[in-house]
Protein backbone atom coordinates (compact mmCIF):
# COMPACT_ATOMS: atom_id res chain seq x y z
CA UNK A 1 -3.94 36.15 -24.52
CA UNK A 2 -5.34 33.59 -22.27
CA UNK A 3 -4.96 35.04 -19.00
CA UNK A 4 -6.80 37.88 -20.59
CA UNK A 5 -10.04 36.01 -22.05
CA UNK A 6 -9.87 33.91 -18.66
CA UNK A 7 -10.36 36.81 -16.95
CA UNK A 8 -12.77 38.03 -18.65
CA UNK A 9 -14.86 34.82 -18.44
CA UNK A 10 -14.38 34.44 -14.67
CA UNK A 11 -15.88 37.90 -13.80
CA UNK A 12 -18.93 37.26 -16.21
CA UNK A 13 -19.74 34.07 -14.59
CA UNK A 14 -18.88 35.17 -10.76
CA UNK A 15 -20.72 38.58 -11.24
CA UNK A 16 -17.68 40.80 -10.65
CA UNK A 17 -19.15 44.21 -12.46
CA UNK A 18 -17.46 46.57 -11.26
CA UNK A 19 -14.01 44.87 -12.72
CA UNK A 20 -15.31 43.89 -16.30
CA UNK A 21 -14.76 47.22 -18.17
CA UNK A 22 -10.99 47.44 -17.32
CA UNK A 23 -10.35 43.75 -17.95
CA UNK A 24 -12.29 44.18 -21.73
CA UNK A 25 -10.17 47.46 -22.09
CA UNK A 26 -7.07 45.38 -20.86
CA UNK A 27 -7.65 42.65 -23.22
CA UNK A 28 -8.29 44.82 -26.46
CA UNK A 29 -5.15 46.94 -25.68
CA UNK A 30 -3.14 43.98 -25.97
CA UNK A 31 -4.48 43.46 -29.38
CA UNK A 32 -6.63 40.53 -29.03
CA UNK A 33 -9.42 40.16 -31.78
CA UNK A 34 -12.85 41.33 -30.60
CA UNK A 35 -13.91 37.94 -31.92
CA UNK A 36 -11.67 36.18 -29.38
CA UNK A 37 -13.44 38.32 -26.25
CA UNK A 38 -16.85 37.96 -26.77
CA UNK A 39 -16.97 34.55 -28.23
CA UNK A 40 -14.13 33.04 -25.50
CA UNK A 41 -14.90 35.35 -22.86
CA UNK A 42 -18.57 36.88 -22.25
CA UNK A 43 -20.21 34.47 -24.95
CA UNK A 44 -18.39 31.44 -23.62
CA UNK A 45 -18.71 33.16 -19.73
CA UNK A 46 -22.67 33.10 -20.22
CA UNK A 47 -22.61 29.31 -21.37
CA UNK A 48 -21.30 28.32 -18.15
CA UNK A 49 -23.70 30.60 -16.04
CA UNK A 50 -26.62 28.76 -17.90
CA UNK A 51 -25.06 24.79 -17.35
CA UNK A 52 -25.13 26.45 -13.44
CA UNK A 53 -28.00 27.36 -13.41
CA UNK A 54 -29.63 24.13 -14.98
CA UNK A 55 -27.55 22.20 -12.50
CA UNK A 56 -29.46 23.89 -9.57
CA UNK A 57 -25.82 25.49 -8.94
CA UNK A 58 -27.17 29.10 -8.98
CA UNK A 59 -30.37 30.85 -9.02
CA UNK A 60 -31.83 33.89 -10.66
CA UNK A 61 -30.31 36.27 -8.95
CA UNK A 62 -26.83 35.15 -9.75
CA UNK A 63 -27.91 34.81 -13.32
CA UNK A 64 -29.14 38.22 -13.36
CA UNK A 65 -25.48 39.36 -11.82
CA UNK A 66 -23.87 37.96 -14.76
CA UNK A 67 -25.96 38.47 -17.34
CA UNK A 68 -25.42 42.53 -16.29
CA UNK A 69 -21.51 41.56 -15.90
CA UNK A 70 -21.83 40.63 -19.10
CA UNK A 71 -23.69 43.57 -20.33
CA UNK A 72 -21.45 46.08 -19.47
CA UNK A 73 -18.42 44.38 -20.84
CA UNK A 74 -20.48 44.23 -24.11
CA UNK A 75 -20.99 47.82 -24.12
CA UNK A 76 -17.25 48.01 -24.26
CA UNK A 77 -16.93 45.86 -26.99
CA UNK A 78 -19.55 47.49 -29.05
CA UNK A 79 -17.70 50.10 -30.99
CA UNK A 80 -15.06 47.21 -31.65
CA UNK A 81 -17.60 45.13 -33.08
CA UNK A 82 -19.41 47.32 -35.33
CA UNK A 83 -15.82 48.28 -36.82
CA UNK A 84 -14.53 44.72 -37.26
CA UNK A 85 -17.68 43.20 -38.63
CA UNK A 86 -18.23 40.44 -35.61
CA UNK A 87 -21.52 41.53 -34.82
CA UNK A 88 -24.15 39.10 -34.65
CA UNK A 89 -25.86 38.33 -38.29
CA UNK A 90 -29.38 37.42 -35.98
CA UNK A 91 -31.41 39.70 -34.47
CA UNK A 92 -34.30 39.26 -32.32
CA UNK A 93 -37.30 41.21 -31.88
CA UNK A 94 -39.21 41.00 -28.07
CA UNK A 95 -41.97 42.14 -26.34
CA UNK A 96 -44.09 41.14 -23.28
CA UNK A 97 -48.05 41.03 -24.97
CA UNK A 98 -50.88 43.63 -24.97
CA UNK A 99 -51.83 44.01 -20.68
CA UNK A 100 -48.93 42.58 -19.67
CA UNK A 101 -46.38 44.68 -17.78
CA UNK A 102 -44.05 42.49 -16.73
CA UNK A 103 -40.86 42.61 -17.72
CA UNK A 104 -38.02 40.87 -15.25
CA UNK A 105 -38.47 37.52 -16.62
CA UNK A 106 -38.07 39.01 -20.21
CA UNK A 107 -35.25 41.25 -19.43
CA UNK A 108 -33.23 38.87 -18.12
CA UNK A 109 -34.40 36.75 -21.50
CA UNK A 110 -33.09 39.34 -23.37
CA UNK A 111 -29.40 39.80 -21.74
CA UNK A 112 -29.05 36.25 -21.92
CA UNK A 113 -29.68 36.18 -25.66
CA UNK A 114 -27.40 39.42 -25.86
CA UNK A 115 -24.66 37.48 -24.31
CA UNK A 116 -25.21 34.77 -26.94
CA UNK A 117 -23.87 37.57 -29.30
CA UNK A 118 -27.77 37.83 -30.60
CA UNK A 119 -28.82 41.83 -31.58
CA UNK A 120 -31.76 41.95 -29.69
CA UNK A 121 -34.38 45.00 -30.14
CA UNK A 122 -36.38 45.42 -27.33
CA UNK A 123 -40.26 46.60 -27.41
CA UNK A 124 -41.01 46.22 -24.00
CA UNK A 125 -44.01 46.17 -21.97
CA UNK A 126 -47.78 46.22 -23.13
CA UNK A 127 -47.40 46.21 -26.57
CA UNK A 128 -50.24 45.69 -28.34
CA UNK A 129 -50.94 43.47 -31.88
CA UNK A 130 -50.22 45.82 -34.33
CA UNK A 131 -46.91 47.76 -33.30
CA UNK A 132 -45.85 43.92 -32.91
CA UNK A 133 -46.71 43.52 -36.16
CA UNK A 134 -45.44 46.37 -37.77
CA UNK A 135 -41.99 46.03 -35.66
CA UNK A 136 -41.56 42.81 -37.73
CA UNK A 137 -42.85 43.91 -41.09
CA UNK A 138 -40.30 47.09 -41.11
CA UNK A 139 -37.33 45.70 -38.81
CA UNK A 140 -37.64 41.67 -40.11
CA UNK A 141 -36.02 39.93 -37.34
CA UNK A 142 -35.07 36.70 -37.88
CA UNK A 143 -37.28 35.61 -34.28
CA UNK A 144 -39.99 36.98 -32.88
CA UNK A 145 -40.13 36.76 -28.97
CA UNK A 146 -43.37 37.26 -26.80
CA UNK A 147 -43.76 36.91 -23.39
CA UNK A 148 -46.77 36.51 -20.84
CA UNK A 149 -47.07 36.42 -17.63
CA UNK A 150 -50.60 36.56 -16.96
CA UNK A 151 -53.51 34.13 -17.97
CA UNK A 152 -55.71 36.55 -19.31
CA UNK A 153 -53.24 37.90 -21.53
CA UNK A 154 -52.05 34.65 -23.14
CA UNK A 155 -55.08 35.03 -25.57
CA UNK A 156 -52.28 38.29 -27.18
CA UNK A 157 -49.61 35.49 -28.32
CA UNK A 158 -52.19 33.99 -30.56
CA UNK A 159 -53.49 37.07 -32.17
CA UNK A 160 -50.11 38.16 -33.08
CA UNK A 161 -49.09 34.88 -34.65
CA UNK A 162 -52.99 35.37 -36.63
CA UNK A 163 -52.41 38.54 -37.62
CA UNK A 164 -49.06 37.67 -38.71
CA UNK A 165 -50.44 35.16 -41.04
CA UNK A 166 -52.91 37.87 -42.29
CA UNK A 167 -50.33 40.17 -43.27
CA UNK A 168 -48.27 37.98 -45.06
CA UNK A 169 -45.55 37.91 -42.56
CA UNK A 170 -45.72 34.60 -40.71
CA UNK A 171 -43.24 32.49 -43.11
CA UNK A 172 -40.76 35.15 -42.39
CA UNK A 173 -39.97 34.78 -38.78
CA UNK A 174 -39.42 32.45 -35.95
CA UNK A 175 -42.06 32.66 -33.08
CA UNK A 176 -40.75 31.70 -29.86
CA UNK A 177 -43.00 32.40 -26.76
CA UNK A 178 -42.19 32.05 -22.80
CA UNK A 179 -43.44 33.50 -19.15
CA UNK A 180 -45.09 31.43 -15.98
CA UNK A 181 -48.41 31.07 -17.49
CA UNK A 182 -47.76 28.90 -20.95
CA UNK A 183 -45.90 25.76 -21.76
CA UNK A 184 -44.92 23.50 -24.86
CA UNK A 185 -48.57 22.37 -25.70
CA UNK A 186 -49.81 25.98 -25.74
CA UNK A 187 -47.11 27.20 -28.13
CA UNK A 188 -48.00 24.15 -30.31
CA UNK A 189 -52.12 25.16 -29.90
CA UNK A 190 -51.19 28.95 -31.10
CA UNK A 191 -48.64 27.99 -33.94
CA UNK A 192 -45.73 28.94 -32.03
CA UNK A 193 -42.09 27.50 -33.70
CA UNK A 194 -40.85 26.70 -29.55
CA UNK A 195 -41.23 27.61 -26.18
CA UNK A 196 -38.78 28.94 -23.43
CA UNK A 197 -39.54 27.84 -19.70
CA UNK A 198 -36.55 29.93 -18.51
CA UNK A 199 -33.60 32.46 -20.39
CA UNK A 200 -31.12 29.64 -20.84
CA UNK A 201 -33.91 27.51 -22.46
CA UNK A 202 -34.95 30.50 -24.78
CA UNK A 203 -31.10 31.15 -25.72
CA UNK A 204 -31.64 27.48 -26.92
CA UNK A 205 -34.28 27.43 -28.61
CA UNK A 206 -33.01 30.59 -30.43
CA UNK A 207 -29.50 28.74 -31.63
CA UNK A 208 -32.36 25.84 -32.76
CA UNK A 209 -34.50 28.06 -34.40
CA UNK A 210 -32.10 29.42 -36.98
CA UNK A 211 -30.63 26.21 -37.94
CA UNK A 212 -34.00 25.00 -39.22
C-alpha cells in the first residue's frame, strides 16, 4: 500500500502527468481506500508542492504542472469518491469580478483548492453582481471566492459583499478575495473574512475559514 500512495504523491509533486492515471488505477485495483489516495497521495502531494513553493523551491509554472498532475488523477478518483462517501463536505464558489477577464491566477487558485479535496464550482470570468449573488443564494457554498486583477475593477468585490448584506445572505458565507491589485487592508476596508496573495495562501485561508 505504500509504494502505491508514494507513487502517487511523487508524480503529483514532480509533475509527471502523463503517469498519474495508471498509478491511481494501480493503486485502487489493489484495493486501497479512496480515502487513503487522495488524502496520502494527491491531497498530501499538493501540501508539499505549496511548502516548495513558499520556500522559493519552485515557481508557478511547476505549481501549475502539479496542480494539473493532480487534476487528472482526481478525475480518476471521482466516481470512487462519490460511491464511498469521501467527497469533500466544503464547497467553494469562485469567480474573477464584473470587467475582469483574467483567469490564470484564479485557475490555478481553484486546482489548488481542488487538490485540498475542496468541491469547487467555478463561475469564471466577468461575472457580474447579481449572478454572484444568486450563485450563492441557490448553490450556498460554504466560501465565496472573488478575484481581481485590475484596479478599476476592485470597486466589484465590494458591491458583491453589499449586496450580499442586502439580500440577506452575508452571515451565510465566507468571503475570501485575492489577485495582484488588493491586499489584507483592502479585504478588511470591503468586509472581506481574508485575503489570498497566492493559491497556497488561499488553500489556507480556506482550511481557516471553516474552522471559525
Amino acid at each position: 500500500m505504500q509504494e502505491a500512495i508514494v507513487k502517487i504523491k511523487d508524480a503529483v509533486v514532480e509533475g509527471r502527468h502523463k503517469e498519474i492515471d495508471a498509478f491511481v488505477r494501480e493503486a485502487t485495483a489493489d484495493g486501497i481506500p479512496p480515502s487513503a489516495i487522495m488524502n496520502d497521495g494527491l491531497i498530501a502531494a499538493m501540501d508539499e508542492v505549496g511548502k516548495r513553493f513558499e520556500a522559493g523551491e519552485i515557481f508557478v509554472p511547476e505549481m501549475l504542472v502539479s496542480a494539473l498532475t493532480m487534476k487528472r488523477g482526481l478525475y480518476v478518483m471521482k466516481p470512487l469518491l462519490t460511491v464511498g462517501g469521501d467527497a469533500s463536505s466544503a464547497t467553494i464558489l469562485m469567480a474573477t469580478v464584473k470587467g475582469d477577464l483574467h483567469d490564470i491566477g484564479k485557475n490555478i487558485v481553484v486546482m489548488m483548492l481542488e487538490g485540498a479535496n475542496f468541491r469547487v464550482i467555478d463561475l469564471g470570468v466577468d461575472v457580474n453582481v447579481a449572478r454572484v449573488v444568486e450563485s450563492v443564494a441557490e448553490l450556498k457554498p460554504d466560501i465565496l471566492g472573488l478575484s481581481a486583477l485590475l484596479t478599476t475593477t476592485m470597486p466589484e468585490m465590494k458591491n458583491v459583499i453589499e449586496t450580499l448584506k442586502t439580500k440577506g445572505l452575508r452571515d451565510s458565507v465566507r468571503v475570501m478575495i485575492g489577485g495582484a491589485p488588493v491586499d489584507d487592508t483592502f479585504a478588511e476596508r470591503i468586509g472581506a473574512d481574508g485575503y489570498g496573495k497566492d493559491a497556497v495562501a488561499a488553500v489556507r485561508l480556506a482550511r481557516r475559514l471553516l474552522k471559525h
